[in-house]
PDB file of N, CA and C in Angstrom:
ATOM      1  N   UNK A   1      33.961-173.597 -50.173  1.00  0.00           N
ATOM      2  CA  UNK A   1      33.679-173.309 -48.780  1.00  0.00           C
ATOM      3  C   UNK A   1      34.133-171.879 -48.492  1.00  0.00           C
ATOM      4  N   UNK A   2      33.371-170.860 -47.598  1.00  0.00           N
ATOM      5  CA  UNK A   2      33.783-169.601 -47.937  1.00  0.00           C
ATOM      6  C   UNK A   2      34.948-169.596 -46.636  1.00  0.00           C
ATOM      7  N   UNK A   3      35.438-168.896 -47.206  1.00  0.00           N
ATOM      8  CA  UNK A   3      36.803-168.230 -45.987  1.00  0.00           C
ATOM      9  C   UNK A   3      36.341-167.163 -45.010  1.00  0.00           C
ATOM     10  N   UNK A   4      36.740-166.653 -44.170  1.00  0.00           N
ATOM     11  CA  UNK A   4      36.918-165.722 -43.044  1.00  0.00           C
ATOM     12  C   UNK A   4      37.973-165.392 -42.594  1.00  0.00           C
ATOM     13  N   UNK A   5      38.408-164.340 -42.208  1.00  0.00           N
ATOM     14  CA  UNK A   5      39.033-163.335 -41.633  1.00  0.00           C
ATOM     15  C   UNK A   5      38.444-163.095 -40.292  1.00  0.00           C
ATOM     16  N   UNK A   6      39.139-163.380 -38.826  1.00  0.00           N
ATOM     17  CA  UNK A   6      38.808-163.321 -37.977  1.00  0.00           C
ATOM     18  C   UNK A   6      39.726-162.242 -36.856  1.00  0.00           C
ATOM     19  N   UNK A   7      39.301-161.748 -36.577  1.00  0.00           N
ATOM     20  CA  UNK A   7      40.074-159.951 -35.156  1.00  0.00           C
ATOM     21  C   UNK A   7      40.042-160.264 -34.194  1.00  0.00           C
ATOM     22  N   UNK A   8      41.094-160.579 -33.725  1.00  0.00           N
ATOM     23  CA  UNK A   8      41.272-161.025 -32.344  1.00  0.00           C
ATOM     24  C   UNK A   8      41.894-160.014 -31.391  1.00  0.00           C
ATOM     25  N   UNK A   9      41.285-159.453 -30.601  1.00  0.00           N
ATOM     26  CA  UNK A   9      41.659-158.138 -29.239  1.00  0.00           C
ATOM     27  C   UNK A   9      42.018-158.801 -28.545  1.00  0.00           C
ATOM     28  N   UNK A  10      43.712-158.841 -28.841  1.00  0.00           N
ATOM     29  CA  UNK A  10      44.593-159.466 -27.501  1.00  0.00           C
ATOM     30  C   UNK A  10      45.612-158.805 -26.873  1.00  0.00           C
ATOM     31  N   UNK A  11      45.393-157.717 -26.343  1.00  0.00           N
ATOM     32  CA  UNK A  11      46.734-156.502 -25.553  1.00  0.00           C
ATOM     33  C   UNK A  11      47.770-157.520 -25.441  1.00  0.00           C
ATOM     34  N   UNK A  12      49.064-157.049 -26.049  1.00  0.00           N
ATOM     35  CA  UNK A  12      50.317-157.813 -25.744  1.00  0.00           C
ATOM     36  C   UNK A  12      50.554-158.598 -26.504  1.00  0.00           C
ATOM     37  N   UNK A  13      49.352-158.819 -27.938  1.00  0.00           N
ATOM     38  CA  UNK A  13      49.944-160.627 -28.409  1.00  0.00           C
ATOM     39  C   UNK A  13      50.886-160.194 -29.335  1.00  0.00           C
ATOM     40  N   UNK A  14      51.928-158.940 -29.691  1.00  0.00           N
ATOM     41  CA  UNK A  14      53.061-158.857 -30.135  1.00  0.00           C
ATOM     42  C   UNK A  14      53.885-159.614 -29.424  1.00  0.00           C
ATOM     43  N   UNK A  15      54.059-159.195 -27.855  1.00  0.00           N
ATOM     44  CA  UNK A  15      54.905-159.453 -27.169  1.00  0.00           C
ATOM     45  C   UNK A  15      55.167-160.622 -26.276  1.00  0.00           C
ATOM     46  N   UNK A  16      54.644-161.993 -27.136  1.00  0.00           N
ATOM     47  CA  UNK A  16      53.828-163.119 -26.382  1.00  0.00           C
ATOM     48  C   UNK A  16      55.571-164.139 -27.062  1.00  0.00           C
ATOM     49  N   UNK A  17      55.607-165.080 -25.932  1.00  0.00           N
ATOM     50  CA  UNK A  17      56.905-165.736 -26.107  1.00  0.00           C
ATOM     51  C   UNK A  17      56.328-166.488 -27.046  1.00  0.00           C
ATOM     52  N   UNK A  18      57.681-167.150 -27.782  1.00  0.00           N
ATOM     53  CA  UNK A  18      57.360-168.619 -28.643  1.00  0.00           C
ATOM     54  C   UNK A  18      56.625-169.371 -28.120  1.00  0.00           C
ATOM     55  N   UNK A  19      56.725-169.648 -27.260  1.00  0.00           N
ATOM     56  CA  UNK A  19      56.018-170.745 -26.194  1.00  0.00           C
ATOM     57  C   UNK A  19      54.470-170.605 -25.526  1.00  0.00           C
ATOM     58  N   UNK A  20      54.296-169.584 -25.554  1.00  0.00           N
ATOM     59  CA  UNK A  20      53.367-168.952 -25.637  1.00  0.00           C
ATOM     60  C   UNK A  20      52.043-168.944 -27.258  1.00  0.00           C
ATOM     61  N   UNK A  21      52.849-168.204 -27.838  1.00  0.00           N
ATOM     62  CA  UNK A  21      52.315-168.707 -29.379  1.00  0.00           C
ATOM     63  C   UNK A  21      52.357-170.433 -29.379  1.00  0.00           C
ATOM     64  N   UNK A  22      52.647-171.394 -28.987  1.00  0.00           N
ATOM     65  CA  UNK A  22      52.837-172.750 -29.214  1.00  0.00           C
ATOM     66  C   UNK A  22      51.622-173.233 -28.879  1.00  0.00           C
ATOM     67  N   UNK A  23      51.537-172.561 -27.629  1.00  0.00           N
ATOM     68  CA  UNK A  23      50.573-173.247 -26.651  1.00  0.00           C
ATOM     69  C   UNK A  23      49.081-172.818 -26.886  1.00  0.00           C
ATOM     70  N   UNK A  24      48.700-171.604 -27.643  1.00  0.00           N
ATOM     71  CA  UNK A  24      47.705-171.308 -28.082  1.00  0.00           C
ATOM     72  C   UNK A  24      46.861-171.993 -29.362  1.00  0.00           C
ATOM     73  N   UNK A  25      48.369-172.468 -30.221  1.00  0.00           N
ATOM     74  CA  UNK A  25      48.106-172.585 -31.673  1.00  0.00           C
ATOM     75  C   UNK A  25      47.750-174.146 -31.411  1.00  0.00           C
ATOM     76  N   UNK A  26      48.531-174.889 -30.268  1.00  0.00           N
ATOM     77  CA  UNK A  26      48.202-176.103 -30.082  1.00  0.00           C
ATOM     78  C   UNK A  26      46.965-176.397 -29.306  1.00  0.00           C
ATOM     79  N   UNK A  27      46.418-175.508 -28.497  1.00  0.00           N
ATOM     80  CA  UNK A  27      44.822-175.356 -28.099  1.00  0.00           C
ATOM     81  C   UNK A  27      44.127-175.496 -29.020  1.00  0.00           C
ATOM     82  N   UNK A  28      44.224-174.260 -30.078  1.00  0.00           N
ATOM     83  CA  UNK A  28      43.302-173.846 -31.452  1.00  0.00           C
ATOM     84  C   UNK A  28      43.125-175.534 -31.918  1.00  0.00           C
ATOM     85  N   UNK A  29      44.604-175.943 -32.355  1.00  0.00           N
ATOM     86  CA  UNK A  29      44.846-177.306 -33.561  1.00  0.00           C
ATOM     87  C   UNK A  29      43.498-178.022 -32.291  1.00  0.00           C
ATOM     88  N   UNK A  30      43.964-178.136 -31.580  1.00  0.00           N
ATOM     89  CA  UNK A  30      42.884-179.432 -31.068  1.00  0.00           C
ATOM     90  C   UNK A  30      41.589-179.250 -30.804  1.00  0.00           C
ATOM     91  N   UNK A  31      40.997-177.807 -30.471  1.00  0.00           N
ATOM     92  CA  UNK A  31      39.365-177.811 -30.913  1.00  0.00           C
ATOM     93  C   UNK A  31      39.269-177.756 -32.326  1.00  0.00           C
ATOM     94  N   UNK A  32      39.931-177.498 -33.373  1.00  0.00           N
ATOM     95  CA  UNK A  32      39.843-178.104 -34.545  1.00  0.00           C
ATOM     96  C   UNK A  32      39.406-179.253 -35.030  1.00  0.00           C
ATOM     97  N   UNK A  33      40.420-180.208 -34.289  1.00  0.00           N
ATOM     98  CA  UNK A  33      40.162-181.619 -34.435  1.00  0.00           C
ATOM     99  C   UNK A  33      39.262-182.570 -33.757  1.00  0.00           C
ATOM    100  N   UNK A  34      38.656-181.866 -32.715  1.00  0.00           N
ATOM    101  CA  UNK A  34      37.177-182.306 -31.985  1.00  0.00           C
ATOM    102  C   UNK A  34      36.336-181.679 -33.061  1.00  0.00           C
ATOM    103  N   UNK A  35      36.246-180.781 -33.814  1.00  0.00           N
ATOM    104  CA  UNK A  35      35.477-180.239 -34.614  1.00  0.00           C
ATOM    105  C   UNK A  35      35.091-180.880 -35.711  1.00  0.00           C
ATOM    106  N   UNK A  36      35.616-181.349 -36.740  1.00  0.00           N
ATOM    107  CA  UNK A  36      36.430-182.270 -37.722  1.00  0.00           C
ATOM    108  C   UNK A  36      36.909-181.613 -39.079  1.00  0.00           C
ATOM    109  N   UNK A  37      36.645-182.046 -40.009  1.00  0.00           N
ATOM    110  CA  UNK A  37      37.817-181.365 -41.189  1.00  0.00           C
ATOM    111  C   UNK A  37      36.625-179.956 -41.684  1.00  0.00           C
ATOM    112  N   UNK A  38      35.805-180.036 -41.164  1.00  0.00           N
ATOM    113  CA  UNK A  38      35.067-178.626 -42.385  1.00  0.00           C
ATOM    114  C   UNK A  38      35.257-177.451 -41.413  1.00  0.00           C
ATOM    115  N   UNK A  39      35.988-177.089 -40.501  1.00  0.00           N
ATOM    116  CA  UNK A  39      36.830-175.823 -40.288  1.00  0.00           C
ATOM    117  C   UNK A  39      38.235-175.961 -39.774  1.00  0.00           C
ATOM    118  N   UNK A  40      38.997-174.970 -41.194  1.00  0.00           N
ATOM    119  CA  UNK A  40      40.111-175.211 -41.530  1.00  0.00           C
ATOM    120  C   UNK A  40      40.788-173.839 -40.828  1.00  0.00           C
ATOM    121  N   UNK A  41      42.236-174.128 -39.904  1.00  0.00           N
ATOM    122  CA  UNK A  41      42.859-172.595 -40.076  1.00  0.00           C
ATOM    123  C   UNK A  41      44.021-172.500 -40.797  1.00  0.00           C
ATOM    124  N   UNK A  42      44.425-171.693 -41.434  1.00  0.00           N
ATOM    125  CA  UNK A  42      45.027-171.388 -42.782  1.00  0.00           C
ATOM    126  C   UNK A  42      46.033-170.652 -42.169  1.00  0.00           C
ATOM    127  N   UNK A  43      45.653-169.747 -42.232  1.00  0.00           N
ATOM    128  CA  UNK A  43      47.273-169.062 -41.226  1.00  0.00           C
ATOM    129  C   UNK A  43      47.100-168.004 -40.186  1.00  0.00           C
ATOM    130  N   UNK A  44      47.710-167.255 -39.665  1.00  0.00           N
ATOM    131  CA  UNK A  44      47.418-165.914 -38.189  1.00  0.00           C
ATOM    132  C   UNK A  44      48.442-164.868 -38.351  1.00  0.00           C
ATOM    133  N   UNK A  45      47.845-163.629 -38.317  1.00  0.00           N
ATOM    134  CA  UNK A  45      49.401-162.354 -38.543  1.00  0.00           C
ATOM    135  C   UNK A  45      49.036-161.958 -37.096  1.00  0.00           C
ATOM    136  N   UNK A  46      50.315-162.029 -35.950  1.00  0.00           N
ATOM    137  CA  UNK A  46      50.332-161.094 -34.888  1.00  0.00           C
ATOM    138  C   UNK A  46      50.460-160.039 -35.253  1.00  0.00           C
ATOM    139  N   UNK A  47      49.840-159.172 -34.291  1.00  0.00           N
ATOM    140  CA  UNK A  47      50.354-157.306 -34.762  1.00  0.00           C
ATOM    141  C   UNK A  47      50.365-156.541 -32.731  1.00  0.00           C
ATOM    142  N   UNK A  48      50.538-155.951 -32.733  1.00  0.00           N
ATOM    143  CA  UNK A  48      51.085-155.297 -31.328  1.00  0.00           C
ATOM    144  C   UNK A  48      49.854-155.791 -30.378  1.00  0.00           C
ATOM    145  N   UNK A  49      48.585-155.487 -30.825  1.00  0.00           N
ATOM    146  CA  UNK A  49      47.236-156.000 -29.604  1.00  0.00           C
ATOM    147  C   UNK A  49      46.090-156.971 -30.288  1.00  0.00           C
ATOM    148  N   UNK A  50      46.853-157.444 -31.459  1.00  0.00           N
ATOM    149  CA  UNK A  50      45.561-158.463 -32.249  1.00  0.00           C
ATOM    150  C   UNK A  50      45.991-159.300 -32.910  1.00  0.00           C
ATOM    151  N   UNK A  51      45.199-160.782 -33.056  1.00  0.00           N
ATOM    152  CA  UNK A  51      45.878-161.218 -34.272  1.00  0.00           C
ATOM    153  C   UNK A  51      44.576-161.309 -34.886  1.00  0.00           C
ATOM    154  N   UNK A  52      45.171-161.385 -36.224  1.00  0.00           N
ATOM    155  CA  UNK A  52      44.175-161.330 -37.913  1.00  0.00           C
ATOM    156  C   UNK A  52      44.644-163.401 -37.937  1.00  0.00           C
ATOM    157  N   UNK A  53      43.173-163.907 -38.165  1.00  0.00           N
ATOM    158  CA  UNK A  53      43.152-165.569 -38.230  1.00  0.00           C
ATOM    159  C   UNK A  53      42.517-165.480 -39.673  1.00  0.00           C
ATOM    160  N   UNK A  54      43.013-166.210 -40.488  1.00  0.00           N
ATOM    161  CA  UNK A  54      42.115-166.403 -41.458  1.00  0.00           C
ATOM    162  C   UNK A  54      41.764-168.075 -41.698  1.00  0.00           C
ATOM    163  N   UNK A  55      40.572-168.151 -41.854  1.00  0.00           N
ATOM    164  CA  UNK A  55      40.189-169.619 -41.479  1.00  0.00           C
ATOM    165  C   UNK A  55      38.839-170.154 -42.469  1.00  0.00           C
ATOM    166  N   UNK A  56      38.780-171.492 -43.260  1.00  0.00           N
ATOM    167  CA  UNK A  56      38.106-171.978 -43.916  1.00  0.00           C
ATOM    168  C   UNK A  56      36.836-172.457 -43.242  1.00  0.00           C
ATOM    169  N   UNK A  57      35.400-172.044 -43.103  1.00  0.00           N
ATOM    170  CA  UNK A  57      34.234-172.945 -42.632  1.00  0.00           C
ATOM    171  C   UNK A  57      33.301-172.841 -43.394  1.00  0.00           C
ATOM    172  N   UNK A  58      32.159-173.397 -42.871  1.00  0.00           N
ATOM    173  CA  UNK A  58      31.217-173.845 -43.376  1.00  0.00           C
ATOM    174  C   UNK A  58      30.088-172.447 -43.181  1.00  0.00           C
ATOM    175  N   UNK A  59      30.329-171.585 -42.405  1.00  0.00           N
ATOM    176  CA  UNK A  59      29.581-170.865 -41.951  1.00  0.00           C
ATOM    177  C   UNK A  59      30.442-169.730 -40.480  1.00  0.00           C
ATOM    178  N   UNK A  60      29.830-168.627 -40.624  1.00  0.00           N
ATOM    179  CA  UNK A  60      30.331-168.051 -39.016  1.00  0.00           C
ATOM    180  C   UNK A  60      30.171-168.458 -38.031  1.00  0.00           C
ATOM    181  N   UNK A  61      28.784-169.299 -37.740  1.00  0.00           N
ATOM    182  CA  UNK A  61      28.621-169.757 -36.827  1.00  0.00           C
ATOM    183  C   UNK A  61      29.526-171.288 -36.243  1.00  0.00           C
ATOM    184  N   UNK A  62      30.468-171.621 -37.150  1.00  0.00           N
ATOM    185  CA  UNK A  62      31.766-172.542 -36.590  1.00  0.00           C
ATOM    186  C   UNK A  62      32.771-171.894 -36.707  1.00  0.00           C
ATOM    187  N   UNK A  63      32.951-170.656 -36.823  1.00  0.00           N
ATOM    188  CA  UNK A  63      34.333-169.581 -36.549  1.00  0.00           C
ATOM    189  C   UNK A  63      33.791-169.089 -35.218  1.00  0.00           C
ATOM    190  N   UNK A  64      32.788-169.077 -34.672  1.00  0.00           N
ATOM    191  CA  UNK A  64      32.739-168.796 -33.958  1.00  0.00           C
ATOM    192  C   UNK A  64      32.636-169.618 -32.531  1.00  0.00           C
ATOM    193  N   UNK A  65      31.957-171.025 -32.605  1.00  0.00           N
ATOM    194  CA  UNK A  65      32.278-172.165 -31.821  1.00  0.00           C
ATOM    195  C   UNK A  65      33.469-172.549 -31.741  1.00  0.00           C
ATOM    196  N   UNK A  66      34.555-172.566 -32.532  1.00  0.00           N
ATOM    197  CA  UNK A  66      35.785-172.699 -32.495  1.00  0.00           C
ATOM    198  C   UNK A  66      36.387-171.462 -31.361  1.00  0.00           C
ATOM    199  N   UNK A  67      36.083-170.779 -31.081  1.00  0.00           N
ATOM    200  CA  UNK A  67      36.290-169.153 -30.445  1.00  0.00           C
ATOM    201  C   UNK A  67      35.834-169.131 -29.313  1.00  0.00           C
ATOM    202  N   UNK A  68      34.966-170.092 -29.256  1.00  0.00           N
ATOM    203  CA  UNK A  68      34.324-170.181 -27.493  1.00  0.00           C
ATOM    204  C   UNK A  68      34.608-171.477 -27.395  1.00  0.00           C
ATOM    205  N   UNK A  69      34.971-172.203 -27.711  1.00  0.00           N
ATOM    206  CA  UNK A  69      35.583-173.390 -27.597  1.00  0.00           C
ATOM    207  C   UNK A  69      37.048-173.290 -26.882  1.00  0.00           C
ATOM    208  N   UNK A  70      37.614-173.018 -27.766  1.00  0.00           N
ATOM    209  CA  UNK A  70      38.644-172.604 -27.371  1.00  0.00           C
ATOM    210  C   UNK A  70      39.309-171.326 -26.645  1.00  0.00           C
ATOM    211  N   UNK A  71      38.440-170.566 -25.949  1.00  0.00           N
ATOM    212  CA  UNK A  71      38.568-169.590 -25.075  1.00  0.00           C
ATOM    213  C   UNK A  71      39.148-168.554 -25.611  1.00  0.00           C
ATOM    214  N   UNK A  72      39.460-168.472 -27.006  1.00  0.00           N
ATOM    215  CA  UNK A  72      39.836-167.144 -27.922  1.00  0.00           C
ATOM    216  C   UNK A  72      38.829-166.309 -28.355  1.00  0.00           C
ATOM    217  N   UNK A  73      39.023-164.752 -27.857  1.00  0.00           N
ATOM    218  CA  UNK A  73      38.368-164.008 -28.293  1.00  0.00           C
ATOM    219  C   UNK A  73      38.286-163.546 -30.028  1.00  0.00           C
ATOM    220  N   UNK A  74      36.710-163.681 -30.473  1.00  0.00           N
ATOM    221  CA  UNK A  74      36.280-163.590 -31.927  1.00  0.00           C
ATOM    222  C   UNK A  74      35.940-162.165 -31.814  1.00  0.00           C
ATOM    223  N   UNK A  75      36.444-161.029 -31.899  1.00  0.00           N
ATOM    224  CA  UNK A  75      35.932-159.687 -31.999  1.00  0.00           C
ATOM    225  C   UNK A  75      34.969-159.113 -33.051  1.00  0.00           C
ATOM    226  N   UNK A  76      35.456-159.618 -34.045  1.00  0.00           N
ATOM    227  CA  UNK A  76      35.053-159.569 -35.187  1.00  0.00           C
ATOM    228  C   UNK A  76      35.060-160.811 -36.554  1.00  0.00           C
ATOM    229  N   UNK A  77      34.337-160.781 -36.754  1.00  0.00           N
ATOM    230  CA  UNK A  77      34.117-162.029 -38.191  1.00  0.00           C
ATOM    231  C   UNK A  77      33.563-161.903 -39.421  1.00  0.00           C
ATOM    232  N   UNK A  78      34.347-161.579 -40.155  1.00  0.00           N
ATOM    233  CA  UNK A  78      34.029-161.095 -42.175  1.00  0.00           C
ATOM    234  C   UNK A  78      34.198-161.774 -42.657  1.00  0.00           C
ATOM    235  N   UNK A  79      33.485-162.294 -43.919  1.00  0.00           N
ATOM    236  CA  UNK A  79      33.260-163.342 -44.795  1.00  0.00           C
ATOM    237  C   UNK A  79      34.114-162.606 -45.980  1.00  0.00           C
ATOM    238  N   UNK A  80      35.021-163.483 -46.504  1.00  0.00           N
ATOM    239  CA  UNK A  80      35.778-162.590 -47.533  1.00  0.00           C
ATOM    240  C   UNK A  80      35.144-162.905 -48.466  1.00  0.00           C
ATOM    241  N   UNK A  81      34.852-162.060 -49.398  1.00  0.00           N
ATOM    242  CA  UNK A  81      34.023-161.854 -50.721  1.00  0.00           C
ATOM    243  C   UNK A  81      34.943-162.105 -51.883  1.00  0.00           C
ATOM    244  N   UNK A  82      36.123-161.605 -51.653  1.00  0.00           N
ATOM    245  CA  UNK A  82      36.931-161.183 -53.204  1.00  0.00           C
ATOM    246  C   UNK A  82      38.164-161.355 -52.329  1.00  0.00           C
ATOM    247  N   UNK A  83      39.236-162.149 -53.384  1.00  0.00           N
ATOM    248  CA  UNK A  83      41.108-161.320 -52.996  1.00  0.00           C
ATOM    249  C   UNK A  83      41.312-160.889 -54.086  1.00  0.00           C
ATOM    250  N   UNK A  84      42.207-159.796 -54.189  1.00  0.00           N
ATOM    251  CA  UNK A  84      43.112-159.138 -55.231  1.00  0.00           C
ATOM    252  C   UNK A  84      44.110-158.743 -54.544  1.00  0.00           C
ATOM    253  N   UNK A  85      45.168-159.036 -55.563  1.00  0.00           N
ATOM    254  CA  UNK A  85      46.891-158.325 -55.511  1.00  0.00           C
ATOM    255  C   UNK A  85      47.008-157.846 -56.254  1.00  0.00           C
ATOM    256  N   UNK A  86      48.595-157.856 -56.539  1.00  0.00           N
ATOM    257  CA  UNK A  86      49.223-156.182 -57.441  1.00  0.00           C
ATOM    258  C   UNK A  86      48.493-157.132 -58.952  1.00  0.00           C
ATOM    259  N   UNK A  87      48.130-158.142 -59.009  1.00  0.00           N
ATOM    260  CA  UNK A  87      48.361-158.840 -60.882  1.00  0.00           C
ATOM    261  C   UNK A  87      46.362-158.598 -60.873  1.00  0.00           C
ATOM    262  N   UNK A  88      46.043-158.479 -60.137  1.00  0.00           N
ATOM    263  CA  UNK A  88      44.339-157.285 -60.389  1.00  0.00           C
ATOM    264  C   UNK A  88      44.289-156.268 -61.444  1.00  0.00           C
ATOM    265  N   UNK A  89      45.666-155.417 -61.217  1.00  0.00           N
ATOM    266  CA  UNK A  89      45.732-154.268 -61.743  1.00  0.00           C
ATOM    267  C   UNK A  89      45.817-154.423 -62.984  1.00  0.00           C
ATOM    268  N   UNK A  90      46.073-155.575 -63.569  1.00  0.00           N
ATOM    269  CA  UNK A  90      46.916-155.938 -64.778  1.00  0.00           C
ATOM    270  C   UNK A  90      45.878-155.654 -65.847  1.00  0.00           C
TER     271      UNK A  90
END
């Protein structure tokens, strides 16, 4: 199933309380689970005005129903092709 990398333009989501992060991630979990198991989210890096989602589907077009579903902005959506780390080089 291919993966995605999803950009989320959120001014401030560095500076967003625990509780805050709780309440989003527990939004996300539950249009997930109206959704059912073939889109997966894997993990999220905050950074000062975005977070990076990386998430398992079937297609963009359920990274992206998940995104209007759940009232989170999808800025951007890339299909990851390839990973490499430092053991690539090898």
């Amino acid at each position: 199933m291919p993966k995605y990398l999803i950009e989320r333009e959120i001014p401030g989501a560095g500076d967003l309380k625990p509780e805050e992060l709780q309440a989003v991630s527990q939004k996300s979990c539950g249009v997930l689970k109206e959704m059912g198991p073939q889109i997966q989210w894997v993990e999220s890096y905050v950074t000062g005005d975005k977070v990076y989602c990386v998430y398992i589907a079937p297609d963009e077009a359920a990274v992206r129903e998940h995104a209007e579903r759940g009232g989170f902005p999808a800025n951007r959506v890339s299909e990851v092709k390839r990973m490499i780390d430092p053991t690539t080089a090898e």
